[in-house]
Protein backbone atom coordinates (compact mmCIF):
# COMPACT_ATOMS: atom_id res chain seq x y z
CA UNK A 1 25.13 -13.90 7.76
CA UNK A 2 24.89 -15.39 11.11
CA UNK A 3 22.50 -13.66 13.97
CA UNK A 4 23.22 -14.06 17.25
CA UNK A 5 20.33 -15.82 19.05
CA UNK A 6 18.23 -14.14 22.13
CA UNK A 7 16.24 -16.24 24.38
CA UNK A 8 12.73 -16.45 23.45
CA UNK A 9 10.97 -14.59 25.93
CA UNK A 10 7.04 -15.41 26.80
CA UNK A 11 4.91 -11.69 26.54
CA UNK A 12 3.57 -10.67 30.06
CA UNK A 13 2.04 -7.81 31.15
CA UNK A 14 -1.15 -6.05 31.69
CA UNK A 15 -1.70 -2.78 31.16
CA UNK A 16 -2.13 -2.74 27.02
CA UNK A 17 -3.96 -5.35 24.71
CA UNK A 18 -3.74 -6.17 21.02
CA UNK A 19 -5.49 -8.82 18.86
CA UNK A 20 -4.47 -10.05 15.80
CA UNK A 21 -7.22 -11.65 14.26
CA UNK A 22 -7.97 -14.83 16.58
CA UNK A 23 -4.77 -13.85 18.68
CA UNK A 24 -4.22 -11.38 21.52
CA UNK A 25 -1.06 -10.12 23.49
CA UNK A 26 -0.79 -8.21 26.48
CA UNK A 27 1.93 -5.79 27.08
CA UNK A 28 3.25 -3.11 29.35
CA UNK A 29 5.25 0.41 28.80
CA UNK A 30 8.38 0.81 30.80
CA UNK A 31 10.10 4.33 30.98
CA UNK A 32 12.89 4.60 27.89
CA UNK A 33 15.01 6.03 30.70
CA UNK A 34 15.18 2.91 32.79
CA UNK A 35 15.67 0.52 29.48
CA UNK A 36 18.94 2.43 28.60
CA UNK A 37 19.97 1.97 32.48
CA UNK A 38 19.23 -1.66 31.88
CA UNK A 39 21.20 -1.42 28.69
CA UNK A 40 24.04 -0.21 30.78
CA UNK A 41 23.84 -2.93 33.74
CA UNK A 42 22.77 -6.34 32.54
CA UNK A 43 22.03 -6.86 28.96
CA UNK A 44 20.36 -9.48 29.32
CA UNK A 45 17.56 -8.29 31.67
CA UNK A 46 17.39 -4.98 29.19
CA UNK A 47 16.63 -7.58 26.52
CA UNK A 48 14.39 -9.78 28.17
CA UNK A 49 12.46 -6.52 29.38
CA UNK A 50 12.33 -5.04 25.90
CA UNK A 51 11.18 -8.09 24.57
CA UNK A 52 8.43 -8.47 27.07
CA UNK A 53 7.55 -5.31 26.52
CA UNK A 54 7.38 -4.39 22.80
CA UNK A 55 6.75 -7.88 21.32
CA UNK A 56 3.03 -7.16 21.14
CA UNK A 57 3.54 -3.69 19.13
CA UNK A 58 6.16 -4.88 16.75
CA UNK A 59 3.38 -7.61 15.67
CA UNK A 60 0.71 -5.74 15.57
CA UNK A 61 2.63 -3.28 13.15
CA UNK A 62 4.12 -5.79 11.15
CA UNK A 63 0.47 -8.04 11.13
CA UNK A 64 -1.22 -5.06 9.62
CA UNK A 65 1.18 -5.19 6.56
CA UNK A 66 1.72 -8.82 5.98
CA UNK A 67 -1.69 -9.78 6.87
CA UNK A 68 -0.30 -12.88 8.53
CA UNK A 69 -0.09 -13.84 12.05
CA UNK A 70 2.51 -16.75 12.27
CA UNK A 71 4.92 -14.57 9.47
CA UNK A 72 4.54 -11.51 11.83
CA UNK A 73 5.73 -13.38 14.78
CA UNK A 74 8.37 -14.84 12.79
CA UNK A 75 9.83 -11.01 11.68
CA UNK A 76 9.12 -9.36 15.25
CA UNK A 77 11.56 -12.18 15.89
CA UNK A 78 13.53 -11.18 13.92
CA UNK A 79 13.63 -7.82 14.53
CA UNK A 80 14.59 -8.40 18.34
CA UNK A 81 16.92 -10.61 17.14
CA UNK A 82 19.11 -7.49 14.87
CA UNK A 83 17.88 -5.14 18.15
CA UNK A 84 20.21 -7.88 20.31
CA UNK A 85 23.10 -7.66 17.54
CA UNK A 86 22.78 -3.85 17.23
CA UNK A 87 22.63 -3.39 21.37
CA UNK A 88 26.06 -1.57 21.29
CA UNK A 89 24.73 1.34 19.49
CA UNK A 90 21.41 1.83 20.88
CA UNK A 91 22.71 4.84 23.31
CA UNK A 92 20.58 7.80 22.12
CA UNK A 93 17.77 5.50 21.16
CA UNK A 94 13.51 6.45 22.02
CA UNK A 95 12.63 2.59 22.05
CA UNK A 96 9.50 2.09 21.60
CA UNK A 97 9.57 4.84 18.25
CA UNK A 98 12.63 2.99 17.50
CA UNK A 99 11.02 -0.23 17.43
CA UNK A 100 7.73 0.80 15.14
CA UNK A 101 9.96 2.07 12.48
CA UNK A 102 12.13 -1.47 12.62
CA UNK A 103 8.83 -3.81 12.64
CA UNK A 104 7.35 -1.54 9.67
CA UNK A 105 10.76 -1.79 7.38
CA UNK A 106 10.85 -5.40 8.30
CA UNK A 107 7.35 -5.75 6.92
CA UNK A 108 7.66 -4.04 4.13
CA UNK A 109 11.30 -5.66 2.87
CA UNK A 110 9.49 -8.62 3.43
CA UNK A 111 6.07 -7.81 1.06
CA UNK A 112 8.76 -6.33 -1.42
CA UNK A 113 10.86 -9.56 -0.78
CA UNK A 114 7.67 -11.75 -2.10
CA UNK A 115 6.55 -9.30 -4.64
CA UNK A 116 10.06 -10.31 -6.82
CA UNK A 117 9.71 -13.92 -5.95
CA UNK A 118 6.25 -13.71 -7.52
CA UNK A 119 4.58 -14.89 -3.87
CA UNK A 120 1.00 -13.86 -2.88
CA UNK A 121 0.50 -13.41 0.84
CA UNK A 122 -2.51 -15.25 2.40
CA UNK A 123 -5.21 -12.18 3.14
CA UNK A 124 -6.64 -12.79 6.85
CA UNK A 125 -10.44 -11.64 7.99
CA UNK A 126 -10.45 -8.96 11.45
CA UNK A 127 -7.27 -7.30 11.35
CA UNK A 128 -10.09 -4.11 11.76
CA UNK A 129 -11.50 -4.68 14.98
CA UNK A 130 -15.24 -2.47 15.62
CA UNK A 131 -16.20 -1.59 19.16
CA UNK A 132 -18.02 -4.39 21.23
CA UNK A 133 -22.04 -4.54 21.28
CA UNK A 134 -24.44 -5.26 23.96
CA UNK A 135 -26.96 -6.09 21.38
CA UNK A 136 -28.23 -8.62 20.16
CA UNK A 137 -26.50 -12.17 18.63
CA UNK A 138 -27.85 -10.46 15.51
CA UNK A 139 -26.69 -7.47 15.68
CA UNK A 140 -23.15 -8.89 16.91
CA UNK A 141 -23.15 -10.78 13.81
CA UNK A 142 -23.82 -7.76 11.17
CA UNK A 143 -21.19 -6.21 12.82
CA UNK A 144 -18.33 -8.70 12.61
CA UNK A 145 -19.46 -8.88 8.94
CA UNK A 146 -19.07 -5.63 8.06
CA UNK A 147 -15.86 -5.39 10.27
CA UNK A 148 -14.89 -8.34 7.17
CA UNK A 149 -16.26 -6.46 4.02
CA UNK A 150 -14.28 -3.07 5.24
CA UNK A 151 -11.03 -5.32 6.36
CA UNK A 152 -11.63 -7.50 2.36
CA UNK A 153 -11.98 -4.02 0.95
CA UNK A 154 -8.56 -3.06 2.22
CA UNK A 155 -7.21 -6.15 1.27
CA UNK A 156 -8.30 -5.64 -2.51
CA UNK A 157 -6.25 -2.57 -2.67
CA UNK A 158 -3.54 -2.79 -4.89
CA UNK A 159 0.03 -3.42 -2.95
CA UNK A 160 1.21 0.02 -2.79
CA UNK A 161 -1.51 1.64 -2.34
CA UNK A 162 -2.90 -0.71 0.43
CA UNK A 163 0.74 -0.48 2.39
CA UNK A 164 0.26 3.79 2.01
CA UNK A 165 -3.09 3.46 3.38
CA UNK A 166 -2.36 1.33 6.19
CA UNK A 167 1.02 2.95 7.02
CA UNK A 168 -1.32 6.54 7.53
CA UNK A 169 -4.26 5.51 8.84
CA UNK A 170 -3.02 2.46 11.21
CA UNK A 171 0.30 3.12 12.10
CA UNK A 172 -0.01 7.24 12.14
CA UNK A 173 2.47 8.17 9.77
CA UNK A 174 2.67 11.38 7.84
CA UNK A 175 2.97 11.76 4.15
CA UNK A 176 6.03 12.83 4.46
CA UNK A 177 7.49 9.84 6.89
CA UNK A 178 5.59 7.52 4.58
CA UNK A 179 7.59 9.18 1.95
CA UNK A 180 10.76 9.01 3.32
CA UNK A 181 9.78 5.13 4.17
CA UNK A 182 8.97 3.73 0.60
CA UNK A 183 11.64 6.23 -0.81
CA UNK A 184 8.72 8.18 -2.91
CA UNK A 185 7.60 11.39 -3.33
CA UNK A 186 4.67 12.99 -0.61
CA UNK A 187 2.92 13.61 -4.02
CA UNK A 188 3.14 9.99 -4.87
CA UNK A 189 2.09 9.34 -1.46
CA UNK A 190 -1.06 11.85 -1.76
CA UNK A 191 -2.18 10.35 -5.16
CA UNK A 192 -2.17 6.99 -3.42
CA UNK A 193 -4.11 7.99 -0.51
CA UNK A 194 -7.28 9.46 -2.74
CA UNK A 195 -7.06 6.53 -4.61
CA UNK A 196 -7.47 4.13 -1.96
CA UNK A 197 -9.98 6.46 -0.67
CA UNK A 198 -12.02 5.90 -3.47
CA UNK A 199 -12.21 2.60 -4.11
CA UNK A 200 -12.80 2.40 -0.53
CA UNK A 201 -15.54 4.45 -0.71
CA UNK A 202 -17.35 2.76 -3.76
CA UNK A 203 -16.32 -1.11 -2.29
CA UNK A 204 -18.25 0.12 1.30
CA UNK A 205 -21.07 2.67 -0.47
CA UNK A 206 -23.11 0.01 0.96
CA UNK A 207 -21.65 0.10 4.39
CA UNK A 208 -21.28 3.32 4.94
CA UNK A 209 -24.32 4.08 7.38
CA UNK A 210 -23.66 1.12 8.92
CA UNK A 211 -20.08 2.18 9.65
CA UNK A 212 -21.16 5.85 11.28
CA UNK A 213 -23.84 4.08 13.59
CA UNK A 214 -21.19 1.76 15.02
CA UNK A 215 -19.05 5.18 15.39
CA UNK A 216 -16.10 4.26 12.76
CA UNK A 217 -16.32 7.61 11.93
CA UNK A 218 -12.74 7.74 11.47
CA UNK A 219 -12.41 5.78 8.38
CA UNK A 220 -16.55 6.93 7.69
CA UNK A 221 -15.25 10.53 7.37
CA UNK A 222 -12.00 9.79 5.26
CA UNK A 223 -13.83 8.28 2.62
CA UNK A 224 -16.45 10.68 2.24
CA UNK A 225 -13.74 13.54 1.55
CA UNK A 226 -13.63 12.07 -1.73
């Protein structure tokens, strides 16, 4: 099936961010009100200002799942790309909600495109980035390596149970919009989560202290639940 093209728009902005792994974009909110006004006038400017815009958050969703930064570019891409096709019945459309669900269905018919062509996706170091330290080049170091052993940990999760994790921890998601996602049960979705959480917490037990001083206390509380 043909797409029709969009032009490839360069990311601008300033007010937001991301990195993914040795990469970062910078990106900036506009209201949803004035992008369906936009929609309305000139197309084109609605599309080039939606790209500008959202590029950066469709990869960084789709990055966390395919652990790959030139694939995610390559699906954001694509994603714009069915947004442009699609523009005709975008009228009662939240955007940038709208847009996180498309990059993480994208990602995940991707992962379940490789899984049945028997493809393993390459696994890439930082996608877990801890908080900056004035300390020393030592202390800098320890903590970009155990930034790696939590990110490997994830990594070493088994496919489903890695996407669950990341999908409710990373992107937010509730059990039951995870659910209604991978078309599983919440219970299915529960079992998942305390099984990550486990091996989680026995691949970091050494970590762990380490992870609470650098106040990841997020992912430091989690895993002590179980």
């Amino acid at each position: 099936m043909q797409t029709q093209s969009i032009p490839a728009y360069q990311t601008a902005g300033t007010s937001d961010s991301i990195r993914n792994g040795n990469k970062s974009y910078f990106c900036v909110m506009p209201d949803n009100t004035r992008l369906h006004e936009l929609l309305q006038e000139d197309e084109q400017a609605f599309m080039e200002t939606l790209f500008k815009s959202f590029f950066p958050l469709v990869c960084k969703t789709i990055y966390r799942l395919v652990l790959d930064t030139a694939t995610a570019e390559d699906l954001a891409q694509e994603v714009f790309i069915r947004i442009w096709n699609r523009r005709s019945s975008l009228q009662e459309v939240y955007f940038k909600a709208y847009l996180h669900r498309a990059a993480i269905n994208m990602a995940l018919d991707h992962l379940d495109k490789n899984k049945r062509q028997g493809r393993h996706l390459s696994i890439e170091e930082n996608v877990i980035q801890l908080p900056a330290s004035s300390g020393s080049a030592e202390s800098n170091h320890h903590f970009k390596q155990t930034s790696a052993h939590i990110q490997q940990a994830i990594d070493r999760l088994p496919q489903k149970c890695r996407e669950i994790f990341v999908l409710s921890r990373f992107e937010e998601m509730t059990y039951r919009e995870i659910a209604a996602t991978l078309n599983i049960s919440v219970k299915t979705v529960e079992n998942q989560m305390i099984t990550a959480l486990k091996k989680l917490r026995v691949s970091l037990q050494d970590y762990l202290p380490v992870i609470a001083l650098i106040a990841y206390s997020c992912l430091y509380t989690l895993l002590l639940q179980f």
